[in-house]
Protein backbone atom coordinates (compact mmCIF):
# COMPACT_ATOMS: atom_id res chain seq x y z
CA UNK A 1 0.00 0.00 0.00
CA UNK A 2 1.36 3.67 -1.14
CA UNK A 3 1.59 6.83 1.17
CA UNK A 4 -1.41 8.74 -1.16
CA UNK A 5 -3.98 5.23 -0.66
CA UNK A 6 -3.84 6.10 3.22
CA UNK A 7 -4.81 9.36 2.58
CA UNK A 8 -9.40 10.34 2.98
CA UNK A 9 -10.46 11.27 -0.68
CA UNK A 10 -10.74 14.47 0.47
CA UNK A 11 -7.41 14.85 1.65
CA UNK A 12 -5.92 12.99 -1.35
CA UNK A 13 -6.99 15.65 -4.04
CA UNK A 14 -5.81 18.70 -1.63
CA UNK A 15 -2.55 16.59 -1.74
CA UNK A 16 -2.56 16.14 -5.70
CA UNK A 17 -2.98 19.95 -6.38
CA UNK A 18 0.21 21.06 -4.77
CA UNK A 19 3.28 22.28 -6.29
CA UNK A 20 6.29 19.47 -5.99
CA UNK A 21 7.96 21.28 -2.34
CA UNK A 22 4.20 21.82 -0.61
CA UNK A 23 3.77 17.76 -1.82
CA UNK A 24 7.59 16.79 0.00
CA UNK A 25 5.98 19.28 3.05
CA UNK A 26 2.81 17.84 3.06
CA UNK A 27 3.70 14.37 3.13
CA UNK A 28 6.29 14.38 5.61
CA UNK A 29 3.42 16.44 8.48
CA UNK A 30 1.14 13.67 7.76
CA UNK A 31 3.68 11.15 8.48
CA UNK A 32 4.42 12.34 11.21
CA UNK A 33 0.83 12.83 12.45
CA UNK A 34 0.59 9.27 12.08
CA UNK A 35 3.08 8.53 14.03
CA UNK A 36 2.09 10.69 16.95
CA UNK A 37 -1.49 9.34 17.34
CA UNK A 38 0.10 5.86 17.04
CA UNK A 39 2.38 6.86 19.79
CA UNK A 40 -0.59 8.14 21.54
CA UNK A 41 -2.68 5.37 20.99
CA UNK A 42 0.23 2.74 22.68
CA UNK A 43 0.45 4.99 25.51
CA UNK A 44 -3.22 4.66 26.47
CA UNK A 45 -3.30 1.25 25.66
CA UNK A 46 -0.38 0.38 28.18
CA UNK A 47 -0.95 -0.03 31.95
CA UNK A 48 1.00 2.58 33.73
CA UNK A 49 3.37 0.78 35.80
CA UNK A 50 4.81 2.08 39.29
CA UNK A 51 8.79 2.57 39.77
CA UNK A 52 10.00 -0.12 42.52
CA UNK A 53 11.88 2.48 43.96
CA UNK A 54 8.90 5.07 44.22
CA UNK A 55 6.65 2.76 45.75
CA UNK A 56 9.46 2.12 48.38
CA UNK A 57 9.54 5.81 49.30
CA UNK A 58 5.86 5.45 50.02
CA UNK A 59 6.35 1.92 51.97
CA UNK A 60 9.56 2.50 54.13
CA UNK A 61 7.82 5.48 56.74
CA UNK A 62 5.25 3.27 57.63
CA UNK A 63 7.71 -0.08 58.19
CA UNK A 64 8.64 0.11 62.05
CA UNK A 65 11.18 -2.47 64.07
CA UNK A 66 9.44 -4.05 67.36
CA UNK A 67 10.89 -5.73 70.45
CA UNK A 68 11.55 -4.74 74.16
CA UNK A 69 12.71 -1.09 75.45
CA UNK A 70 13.98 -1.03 79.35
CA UNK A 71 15.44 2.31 80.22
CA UNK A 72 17.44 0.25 82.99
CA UNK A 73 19.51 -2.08 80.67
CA UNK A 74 22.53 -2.23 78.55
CA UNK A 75 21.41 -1.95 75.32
CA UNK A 76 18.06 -0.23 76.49
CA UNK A 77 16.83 -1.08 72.87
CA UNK A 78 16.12 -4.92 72.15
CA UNK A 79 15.22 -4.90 68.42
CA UNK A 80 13.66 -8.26 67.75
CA UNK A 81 11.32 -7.87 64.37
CA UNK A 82 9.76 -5.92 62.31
CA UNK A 83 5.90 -4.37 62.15
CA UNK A 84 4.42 -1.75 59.80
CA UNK A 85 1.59 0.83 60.49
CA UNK A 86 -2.01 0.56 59.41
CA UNK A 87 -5.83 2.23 59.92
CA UNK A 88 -4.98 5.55 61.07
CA UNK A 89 -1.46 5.14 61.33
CA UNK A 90 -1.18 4.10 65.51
CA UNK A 91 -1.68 0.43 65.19
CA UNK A 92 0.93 -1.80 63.87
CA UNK A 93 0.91 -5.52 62.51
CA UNK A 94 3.54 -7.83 63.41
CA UNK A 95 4.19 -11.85 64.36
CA UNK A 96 2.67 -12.88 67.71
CA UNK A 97 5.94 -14.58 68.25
CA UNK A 98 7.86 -11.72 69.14
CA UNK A 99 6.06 -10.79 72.22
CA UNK A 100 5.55 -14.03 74.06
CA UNK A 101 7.77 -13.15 77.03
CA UNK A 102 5.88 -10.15 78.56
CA UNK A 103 8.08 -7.25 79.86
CA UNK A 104 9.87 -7.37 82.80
CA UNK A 105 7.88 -4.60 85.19
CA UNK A 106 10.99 -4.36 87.76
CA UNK A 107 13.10 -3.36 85.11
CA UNK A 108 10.72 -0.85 83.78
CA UNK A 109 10.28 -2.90 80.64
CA UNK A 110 7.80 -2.02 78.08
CA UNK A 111 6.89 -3.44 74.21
CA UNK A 112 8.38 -0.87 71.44
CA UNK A 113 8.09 0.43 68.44
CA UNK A 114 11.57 1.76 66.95
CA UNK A 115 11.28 4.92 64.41
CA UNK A 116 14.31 5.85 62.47
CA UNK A 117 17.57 5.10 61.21
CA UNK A 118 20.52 2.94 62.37
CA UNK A 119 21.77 3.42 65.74
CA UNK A 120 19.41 6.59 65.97
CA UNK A 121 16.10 5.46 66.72
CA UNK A 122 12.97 6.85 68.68
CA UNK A 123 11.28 4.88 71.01
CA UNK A 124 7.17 4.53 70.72
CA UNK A 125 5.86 2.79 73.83
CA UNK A 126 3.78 -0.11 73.00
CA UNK A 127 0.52 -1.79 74.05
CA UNK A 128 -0.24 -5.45 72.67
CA UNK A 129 -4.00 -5.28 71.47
CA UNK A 130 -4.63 -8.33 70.07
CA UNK A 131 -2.82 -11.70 68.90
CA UNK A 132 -3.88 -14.43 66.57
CA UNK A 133 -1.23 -17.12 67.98
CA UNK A 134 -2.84 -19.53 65.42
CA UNK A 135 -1.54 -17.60 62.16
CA UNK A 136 1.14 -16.07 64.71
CA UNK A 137 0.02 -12.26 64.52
CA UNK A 138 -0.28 -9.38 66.70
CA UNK A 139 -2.18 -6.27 66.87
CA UNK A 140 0.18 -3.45 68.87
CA UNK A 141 -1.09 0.28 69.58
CA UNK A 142 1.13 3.21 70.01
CA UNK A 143 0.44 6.60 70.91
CA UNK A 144 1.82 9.98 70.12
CA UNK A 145 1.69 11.06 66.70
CA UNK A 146 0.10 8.65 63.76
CA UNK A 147 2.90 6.95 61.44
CA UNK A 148 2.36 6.58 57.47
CA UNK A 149 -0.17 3.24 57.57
CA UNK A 150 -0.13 1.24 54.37
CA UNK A 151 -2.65 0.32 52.92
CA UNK A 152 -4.00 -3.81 53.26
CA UNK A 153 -5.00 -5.52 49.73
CA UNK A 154 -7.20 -8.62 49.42
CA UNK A 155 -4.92 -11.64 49.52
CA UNK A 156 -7.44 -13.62 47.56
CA UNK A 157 -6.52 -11.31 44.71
CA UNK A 158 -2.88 -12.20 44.91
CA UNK A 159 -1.74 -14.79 42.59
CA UNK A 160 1.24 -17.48 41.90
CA UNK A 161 4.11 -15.79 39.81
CA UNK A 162 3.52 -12.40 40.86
CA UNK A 163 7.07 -10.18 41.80
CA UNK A 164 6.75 -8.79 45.30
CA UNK A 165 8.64 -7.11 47.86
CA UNK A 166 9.00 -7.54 51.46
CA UNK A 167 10.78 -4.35 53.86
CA UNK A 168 12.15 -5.30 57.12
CA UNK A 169 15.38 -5.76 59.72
CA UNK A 170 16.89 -8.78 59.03
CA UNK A 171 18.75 -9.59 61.80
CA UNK A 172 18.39 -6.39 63.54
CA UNK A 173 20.38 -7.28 67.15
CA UNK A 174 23.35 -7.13 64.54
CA UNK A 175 22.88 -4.69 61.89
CA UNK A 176 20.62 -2.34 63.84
CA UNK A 177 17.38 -0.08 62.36
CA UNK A 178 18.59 -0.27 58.82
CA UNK A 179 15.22 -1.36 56.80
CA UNK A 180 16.71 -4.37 54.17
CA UNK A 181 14.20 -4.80 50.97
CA UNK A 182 13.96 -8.26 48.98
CA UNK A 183 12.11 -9.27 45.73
CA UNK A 184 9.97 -12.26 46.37
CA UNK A 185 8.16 -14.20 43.28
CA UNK A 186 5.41 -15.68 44.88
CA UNK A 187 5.91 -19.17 44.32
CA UNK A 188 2.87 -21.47 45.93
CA UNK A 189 -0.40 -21.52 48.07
CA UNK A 190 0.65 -24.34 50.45
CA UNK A 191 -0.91 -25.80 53.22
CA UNK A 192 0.54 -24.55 56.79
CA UNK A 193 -0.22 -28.39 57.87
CA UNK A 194 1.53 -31.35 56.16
CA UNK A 195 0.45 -34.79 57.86
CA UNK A 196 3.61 -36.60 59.70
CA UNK A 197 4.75 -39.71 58.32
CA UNK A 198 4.34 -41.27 62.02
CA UNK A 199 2.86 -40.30 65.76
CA UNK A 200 6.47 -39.89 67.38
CA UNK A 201 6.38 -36.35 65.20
CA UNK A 202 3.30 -35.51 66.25
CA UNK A 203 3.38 -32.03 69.11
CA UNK A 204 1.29 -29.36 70.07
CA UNK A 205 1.86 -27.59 67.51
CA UNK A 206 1.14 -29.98 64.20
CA UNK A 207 -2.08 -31.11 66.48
CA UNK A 208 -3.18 -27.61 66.32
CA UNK A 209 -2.63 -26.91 62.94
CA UNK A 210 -4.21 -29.73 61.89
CA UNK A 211 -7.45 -28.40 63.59
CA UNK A 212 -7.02 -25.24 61.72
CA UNK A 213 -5.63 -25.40 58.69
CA UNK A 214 -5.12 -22.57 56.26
CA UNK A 215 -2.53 -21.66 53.26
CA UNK A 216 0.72 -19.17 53.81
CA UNK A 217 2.16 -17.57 50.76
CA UNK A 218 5.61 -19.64 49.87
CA UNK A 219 8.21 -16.86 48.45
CA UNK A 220 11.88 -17.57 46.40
CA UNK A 221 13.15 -15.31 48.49
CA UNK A 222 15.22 -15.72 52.26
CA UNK A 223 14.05 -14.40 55.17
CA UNK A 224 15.90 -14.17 58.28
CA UNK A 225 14.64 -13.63 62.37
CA UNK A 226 13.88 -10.09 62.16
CA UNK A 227 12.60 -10.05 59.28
CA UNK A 228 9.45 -11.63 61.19
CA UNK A 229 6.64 -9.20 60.59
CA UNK A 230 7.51 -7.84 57.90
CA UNK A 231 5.06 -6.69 55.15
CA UNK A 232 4.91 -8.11 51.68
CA UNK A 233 3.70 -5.38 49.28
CA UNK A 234 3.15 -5.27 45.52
CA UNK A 235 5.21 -3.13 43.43
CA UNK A 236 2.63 -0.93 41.76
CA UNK A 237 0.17 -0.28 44.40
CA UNK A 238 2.52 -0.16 47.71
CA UNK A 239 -0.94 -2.75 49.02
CA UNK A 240 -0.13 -5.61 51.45
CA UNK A 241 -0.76 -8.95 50.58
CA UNK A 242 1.00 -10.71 53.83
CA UNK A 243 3.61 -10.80 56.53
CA UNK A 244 6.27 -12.61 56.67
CA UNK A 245 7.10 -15.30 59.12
CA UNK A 246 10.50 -16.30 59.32
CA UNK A 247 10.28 -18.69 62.29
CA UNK A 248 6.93 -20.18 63.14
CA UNK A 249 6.14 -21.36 59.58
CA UNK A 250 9.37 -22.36 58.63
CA UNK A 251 9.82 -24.27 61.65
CA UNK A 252 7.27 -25.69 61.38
CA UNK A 253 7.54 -26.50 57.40
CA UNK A 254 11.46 -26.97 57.57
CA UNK A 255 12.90 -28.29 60.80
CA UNK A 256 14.69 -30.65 59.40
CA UNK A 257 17.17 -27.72 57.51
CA UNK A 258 20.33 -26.27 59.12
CA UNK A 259 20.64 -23.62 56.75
CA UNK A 260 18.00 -21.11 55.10
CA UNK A 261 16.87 -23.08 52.06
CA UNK A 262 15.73 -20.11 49.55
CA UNK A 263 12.20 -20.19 50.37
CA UNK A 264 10.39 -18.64 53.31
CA UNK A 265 6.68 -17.54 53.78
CA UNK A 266 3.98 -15.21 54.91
CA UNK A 267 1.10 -15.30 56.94
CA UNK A 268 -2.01 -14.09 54.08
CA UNK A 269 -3.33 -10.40 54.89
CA UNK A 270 -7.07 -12.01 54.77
CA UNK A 271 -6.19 -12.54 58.29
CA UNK A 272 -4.70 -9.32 59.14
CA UNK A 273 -8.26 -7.72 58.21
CA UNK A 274 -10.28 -10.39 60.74
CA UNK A 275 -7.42 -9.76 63.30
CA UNK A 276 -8.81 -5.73 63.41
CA UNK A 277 -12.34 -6.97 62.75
CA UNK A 278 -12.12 -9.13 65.54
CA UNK A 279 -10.18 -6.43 68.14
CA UNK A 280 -11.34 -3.40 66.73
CA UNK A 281 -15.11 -3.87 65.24
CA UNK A 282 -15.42 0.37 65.32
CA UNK A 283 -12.24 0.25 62.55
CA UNK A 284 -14.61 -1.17 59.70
């Protein structure tokens, strides 16, 4: 097909009926307006697709690291996981885990939220609000001022092969408040409860597991302790779709392993949402 077949009738004998340097003119403006509404035309039809690195901006503010504060000890600060802010930016998500030894009163001890950077951290005080020691979460309030909350998606959305992220302090005793962020491909649904091969296995745990079974998200990626609590977000929205669990699932799913094996896993946000449902039915 020529240039002059694409042009309307119209437009064609316009075209015909100019002098040979108009015609080169001519020809080369409606190229070139074809190519710009075919430009346009890609643009629309392409999602528009988030920078990693922006959405991190928007995620880091609102990704906290929990543990024990005593202004009577040496290191006052006992950094232990992570949590990250949601509703209206006073209550954080983290694992249950994390906060089964209750604070020692004598020593002034208290649970903590650490804001900051490094070795320079502020202290929140913390209350525990809730826990979900099935699916290992916890529900902590702070007060003061609110912290950037992110926002919770609908795990039943998520699906296998997606690229996620998780933000957190991988072992945090060690390398202090300095937030570490991972990809994660989200590899399988699997079952939190795989049946033992005989009764000599069986425990407390697989016996209550096996009365309430549910799925955790499997992720190629390795999580360490500290990284417990963590949120798993998606890249274009900044949305949660779960929190990682670097020691209750995994021991539970890998105690036979010495060494990390390249896959850890996260606790689905559906339960997250019943978690505040549940403790705060004024939030919904």
């Amino acid at each position: 097909m020529n240039r002059k077949s694409l042009l309307r009738p119209g437009l064609y004998r316009i075209y015909m009926t100019l002098p040979g340097h108009a015609l080169h003119l001519a020809s080369r403006w409606f190229s070139k307006w074809r190519t710009s509404w075919a430009l346009m035309l890609i643009a629309v039809a392409l999602p528009v697709q988030a920078d990693v690195a922006d959405t991190l901006l928007s995620v880091k503010p609102g990704v906290v690291g929990v543990g024990l504060y005593s202004p009577t000890s040496s290191p006052r600060a006992n950094l232990m996981g992570t949590g990250f802010a949601v509703l209206n930016g006073r209550y954080i998500v983290s694992c249950a885990h994390i906060f089964v030894k209750q604070p020692d009163t004598e020593k002034k001890e208290t649970f903590a939220v650490f804001v900051g950077r490094d070795r320079q951290m502020a202290v929140r005080p913390a209350k525990l609000i809730a826990t979900d020691k099935a699916r290992d979460l916890a529900l902590l309030k702070i007060e003061g001022d609110p912290l950037p909350a992110l926002k919770l998606g609908d795990s039943a959305q998520a699906r296998e092969g997606w690229q996620l992220y998780f933000t957190g302090y991988p072992i945090g005793t060690a390398l202090g408040l300095n937030p570490s962020t991972h990809r994660a491909g989200l590899a399988a649904f699997v079952p939190i409860y795989t049946p033992v091969p005989n009764m000599a296995q069986v425990n407390t745990r697989t016996l209550k597991q096996a009365h309430e079974p549910y799925e955790v998200l499997a992720l190629d990626a390795i999580a360490y302790p500290g990284n417990s609590g963590s949120p798993v977000w998606h890249p274009d929205t900044g949305e949660v779709f779960g929190v990682v669990n670097s020691v209750y699932v995994k021991g539970a799913k890998e105690a036979a392993l010495t060494a990390p094996s390249g896959i850890s896993y996260a606790i689905p946000v559906k339960y997250v949402h019943a978690l505040i449902e549940k403790a705060l039915p004024e939030a919904k």
